[in-house]
C-alpha atoms as a PDB file:
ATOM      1  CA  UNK A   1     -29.073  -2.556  -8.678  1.00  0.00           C
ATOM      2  CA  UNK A   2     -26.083  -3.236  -6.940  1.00  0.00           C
ATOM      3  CA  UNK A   3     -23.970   0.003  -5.561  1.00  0.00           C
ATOM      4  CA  UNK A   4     -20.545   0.000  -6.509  1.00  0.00           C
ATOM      5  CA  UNK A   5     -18.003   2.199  -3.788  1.00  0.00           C
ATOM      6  CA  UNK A   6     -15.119   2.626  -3.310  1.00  0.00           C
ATOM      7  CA  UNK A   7     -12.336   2.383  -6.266  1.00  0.00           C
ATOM      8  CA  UNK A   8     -14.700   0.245  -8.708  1.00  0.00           C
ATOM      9  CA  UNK A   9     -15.485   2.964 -10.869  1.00  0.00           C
ATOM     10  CA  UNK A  10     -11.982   5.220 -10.819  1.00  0.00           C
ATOM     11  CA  UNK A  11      -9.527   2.455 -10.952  1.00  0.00           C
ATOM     12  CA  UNK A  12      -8.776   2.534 -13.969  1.00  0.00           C
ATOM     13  CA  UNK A  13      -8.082   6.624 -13.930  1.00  0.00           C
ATOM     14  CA  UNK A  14      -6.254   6.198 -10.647  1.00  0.00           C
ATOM     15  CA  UNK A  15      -2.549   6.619 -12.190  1.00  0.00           C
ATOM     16  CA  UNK A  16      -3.459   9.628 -14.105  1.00  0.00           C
ATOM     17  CA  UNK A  17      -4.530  11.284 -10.845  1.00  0.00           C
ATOM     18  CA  UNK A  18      -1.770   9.752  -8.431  1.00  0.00           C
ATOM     19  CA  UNK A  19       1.374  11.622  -9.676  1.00  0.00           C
ATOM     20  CA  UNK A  20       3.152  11.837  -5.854  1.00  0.00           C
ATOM     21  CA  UNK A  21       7.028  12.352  -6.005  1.00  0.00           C
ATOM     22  CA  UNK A  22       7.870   9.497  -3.734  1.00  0.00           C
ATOM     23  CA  UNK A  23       9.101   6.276  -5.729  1.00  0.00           C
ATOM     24  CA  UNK A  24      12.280   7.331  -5.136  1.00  0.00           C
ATOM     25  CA  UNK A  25      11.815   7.689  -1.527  1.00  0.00           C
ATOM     26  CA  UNK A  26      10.481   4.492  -1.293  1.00  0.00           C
ATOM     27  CA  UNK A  27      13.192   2.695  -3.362  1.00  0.00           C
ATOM     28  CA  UNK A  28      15.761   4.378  -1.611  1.00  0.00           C
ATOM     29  CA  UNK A  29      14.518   1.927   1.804  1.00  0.00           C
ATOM     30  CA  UNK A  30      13.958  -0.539  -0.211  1.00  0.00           C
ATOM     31  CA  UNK A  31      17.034  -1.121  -1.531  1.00  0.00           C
ATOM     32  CA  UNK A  32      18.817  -1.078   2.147  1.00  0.00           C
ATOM     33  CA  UNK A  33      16.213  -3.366   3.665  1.00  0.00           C
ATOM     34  CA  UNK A  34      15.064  -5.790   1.296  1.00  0.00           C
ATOM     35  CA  UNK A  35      11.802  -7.274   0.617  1.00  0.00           C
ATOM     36  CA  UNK A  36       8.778  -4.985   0.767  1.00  0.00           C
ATOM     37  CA  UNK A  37       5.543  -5.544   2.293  1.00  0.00           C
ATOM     38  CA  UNK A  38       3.117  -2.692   0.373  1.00  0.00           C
ATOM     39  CA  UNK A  39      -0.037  -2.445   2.607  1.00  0.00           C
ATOM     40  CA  UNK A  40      -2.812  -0.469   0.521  1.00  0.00           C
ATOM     41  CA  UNK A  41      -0.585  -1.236  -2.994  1.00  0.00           C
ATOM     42  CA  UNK A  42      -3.550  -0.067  -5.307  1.00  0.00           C
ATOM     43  CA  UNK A  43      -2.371  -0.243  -9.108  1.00  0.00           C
ATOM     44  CA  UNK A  44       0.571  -1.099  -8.137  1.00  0.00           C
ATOM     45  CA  UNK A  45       2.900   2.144  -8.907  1.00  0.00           C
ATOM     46  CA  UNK A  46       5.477   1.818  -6.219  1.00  0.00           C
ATOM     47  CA  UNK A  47       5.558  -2.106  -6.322  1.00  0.00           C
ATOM     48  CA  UNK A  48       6.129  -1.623 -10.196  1.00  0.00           C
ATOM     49  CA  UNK A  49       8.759   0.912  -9.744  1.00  0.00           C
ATOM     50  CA  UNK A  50      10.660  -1.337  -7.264  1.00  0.00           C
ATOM     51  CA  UNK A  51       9.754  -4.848  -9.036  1.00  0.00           C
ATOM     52  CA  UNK A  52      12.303  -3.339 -12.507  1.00  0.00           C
ATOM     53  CA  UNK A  53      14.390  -2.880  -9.566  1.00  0.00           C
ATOM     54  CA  UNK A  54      15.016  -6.282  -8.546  1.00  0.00           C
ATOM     55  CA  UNK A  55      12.838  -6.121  -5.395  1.00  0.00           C
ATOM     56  CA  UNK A  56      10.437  -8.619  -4.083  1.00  0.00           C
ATOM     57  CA  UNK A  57       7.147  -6.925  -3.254  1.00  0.00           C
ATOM     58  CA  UNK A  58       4.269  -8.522  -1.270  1.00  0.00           C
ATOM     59  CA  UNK A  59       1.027  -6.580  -2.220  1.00  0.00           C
ATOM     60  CA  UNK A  60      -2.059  -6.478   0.053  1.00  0.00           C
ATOM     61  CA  UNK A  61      -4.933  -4.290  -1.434  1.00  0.00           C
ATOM     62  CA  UNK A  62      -9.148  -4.445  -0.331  1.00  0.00           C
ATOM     63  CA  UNK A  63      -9.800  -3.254  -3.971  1.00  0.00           C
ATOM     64  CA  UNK A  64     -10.802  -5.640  -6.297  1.00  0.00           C
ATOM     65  CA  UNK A  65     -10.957  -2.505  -9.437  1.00  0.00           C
ATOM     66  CA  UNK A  66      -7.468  -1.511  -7.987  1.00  0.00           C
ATOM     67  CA  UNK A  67      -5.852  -5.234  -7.885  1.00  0.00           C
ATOM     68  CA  UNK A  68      -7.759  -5.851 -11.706  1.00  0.00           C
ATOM     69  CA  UNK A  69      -5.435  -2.728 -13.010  1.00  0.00           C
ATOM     70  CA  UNK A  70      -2.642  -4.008 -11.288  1.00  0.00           C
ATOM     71  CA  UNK A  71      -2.685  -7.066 -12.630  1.00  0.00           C
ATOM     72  CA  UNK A  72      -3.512  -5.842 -16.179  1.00  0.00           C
ATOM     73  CA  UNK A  73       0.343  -4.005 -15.479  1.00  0.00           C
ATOM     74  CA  UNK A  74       2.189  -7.065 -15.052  1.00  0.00           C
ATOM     75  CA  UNK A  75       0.828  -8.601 -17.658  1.00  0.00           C
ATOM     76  CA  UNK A  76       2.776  -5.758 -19.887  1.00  0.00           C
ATOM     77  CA  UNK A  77       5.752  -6.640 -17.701  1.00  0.00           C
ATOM     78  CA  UNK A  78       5.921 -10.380 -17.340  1.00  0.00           C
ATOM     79  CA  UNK A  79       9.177 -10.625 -15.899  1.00  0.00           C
ATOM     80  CA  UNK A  80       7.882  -8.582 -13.163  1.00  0.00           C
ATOM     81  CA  UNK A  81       5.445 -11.721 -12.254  1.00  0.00           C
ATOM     82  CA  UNK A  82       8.193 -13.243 -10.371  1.00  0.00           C
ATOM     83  CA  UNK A  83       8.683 -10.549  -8.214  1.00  0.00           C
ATOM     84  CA  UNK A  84       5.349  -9.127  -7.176  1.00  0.00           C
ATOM     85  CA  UNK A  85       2.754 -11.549  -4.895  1.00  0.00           C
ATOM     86  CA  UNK A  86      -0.556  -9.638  -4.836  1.00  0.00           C
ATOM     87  CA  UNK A  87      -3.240 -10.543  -2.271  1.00  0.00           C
ATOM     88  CA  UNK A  88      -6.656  -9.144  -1.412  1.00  0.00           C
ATOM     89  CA  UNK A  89      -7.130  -8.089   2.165  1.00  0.00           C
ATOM     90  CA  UNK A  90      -6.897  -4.806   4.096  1.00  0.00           C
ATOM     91  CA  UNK A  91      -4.206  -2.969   6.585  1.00  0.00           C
ATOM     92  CA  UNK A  92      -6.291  -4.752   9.338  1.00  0.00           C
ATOM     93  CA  UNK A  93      -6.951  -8.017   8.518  1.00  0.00           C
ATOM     94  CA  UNK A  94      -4.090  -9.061   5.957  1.00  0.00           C
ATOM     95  CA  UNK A  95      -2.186 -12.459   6.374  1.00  0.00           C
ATOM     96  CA  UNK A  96       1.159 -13.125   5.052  1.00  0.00           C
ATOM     97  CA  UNK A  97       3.066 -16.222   5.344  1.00  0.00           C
ATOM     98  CA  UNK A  98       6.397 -14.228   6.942  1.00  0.00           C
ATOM     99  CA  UNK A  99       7.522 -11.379   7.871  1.00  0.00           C
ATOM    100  CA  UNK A 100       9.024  -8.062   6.342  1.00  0.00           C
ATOM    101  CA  UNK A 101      11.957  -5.610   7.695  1.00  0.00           C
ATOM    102  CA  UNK A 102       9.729  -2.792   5.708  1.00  0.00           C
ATOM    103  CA  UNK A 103       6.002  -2.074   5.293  1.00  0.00           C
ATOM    104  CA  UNK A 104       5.018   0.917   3.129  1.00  0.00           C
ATOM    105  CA  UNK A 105       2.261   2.592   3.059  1.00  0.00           C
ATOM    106  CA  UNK A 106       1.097   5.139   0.272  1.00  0.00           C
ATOM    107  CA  UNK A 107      -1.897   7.133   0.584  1.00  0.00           C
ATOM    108  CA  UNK A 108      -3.209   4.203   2.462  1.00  0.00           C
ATOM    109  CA  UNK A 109      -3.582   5.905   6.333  1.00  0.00           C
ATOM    110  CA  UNK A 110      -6.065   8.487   5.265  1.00  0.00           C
ATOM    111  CA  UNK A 111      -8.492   5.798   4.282  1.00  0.00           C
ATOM    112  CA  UNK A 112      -8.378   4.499   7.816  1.00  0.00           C
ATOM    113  CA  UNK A 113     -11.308   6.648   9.152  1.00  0.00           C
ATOM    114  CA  UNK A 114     -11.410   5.942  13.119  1.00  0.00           C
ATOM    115  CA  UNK A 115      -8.950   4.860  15.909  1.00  0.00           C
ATOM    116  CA  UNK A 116     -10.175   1.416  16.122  1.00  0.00           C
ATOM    117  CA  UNK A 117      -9.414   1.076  12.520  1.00  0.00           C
ATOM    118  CA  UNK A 118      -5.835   2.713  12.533  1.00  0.00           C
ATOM    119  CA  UNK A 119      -4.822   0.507  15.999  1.00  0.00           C
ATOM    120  CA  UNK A 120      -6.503  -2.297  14.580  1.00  0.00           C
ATOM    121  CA  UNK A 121      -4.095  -1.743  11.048  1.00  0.00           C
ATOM    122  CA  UNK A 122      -0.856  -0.808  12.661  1.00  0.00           C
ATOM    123  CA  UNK A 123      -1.138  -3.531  15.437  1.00  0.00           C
ATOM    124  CA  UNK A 124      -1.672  -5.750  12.463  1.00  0.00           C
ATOM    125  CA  UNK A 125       1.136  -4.099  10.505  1.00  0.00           C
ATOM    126  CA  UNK A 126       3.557  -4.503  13.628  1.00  0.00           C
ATOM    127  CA  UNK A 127       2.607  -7.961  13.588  1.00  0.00           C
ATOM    128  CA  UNK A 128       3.799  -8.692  10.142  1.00  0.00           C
ATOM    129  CA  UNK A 129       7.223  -6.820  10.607  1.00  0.00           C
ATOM    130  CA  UNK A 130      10.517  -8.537  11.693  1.00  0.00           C
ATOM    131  CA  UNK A 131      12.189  -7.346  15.417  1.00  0.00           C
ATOM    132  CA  UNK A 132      13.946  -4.247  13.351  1.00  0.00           C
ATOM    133  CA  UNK A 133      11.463  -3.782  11.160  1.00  0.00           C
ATOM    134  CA  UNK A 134       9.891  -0.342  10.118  1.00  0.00           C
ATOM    135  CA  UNK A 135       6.779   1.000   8.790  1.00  0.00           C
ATOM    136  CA  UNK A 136       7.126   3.846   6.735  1.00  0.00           C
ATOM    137  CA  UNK A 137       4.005   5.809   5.096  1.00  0.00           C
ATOM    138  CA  UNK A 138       2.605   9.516   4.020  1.00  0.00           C
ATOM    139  CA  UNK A 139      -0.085  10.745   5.966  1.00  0.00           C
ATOM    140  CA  UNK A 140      -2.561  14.202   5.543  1.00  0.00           C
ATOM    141  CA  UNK A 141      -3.508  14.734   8.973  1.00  0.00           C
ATOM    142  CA  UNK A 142      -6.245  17.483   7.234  1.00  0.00           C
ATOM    143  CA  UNK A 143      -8.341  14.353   6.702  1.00  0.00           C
ATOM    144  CA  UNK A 144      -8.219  13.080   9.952  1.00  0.00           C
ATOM    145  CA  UNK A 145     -11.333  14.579  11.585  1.00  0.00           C
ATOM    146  CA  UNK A 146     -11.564  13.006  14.683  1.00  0.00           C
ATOM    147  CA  UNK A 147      -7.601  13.141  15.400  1.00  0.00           C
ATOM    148  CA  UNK A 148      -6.984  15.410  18.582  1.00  0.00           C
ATOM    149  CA  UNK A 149      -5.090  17.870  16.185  1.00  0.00           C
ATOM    150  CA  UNK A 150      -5.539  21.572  16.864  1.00  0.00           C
ATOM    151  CA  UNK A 151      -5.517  24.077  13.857  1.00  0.00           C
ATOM    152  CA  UNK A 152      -2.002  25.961  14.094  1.00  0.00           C
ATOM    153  CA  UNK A 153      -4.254  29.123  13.390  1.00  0.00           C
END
């Protein structure tokens, strides 16, 4: 039998369990930069959010569970379609054809479980952002276990 990790089994709960407060953060850059690159987009809640907003999203996500509920979104919202290019790939190996004034990241940098994989994503990142672009994500540096970080305790 063939083990299934990650997302393949949760995907389709993600959303109910994913209730963060920062769409509006997220839009609020948006708007004043542009097109989005989403690195780590998942079901797609911010892209979705900011697709009814006009915005063109470029979605990279490793999940194949989390780009299947994604996709089953936009087919509710087809005029979203236009807007939203989803790709496979991860934070470090993504390609995209151009690139972006603004990467976001949500929930994303916690999954990236070593420095070689974080430099190897944020080089890639950097790579994929225009002269004055900027990458803007959430972090929980509790999960970061080999980080140098000192409890403030």
């Amino acid at each position: 039998m063939k083990k299934r990790g990650g997302y393949e089994q949760s995907a389709r709960f993600y959303d109910l369990f994913d209730q963060k407060k920062n769409i509006e953060f997220y839009l609020h850059h948006a708007i004043t930069r542009g097109e989005i690159l989403d690195v780590g987009a998942g079901t797609g809640r911010i892209a979705v959010a900011l697709a009814r907003h006009g915005i063109e999203v470029y979605c990279v996500e490793p999940s194949p569970a989390m780009r299947r509920e994604f996709r089953y979104k936009l087919k509710k919202e087809s005029r979203l379609q236009k807007l939203i290019t989803l790709v496979p790939g991860s934070a470090a190996d993504f390609r995209c054809p151009r690139s972006y004034r603004i990467c976001i990241m949500s929930g994303v940098f916690d999954h990236l479980l070593n420095h070689e994989e974080r430099r190897a994503s944020l080089n890639n990142i950097a790579h994929h952002l225009s002269e004055d672009g900027v990458l803007i994500f959430d972090v929980h540096l509790g999960l970061m276990g080999n980080a140098p970080l000192q409890s403030a305790g």
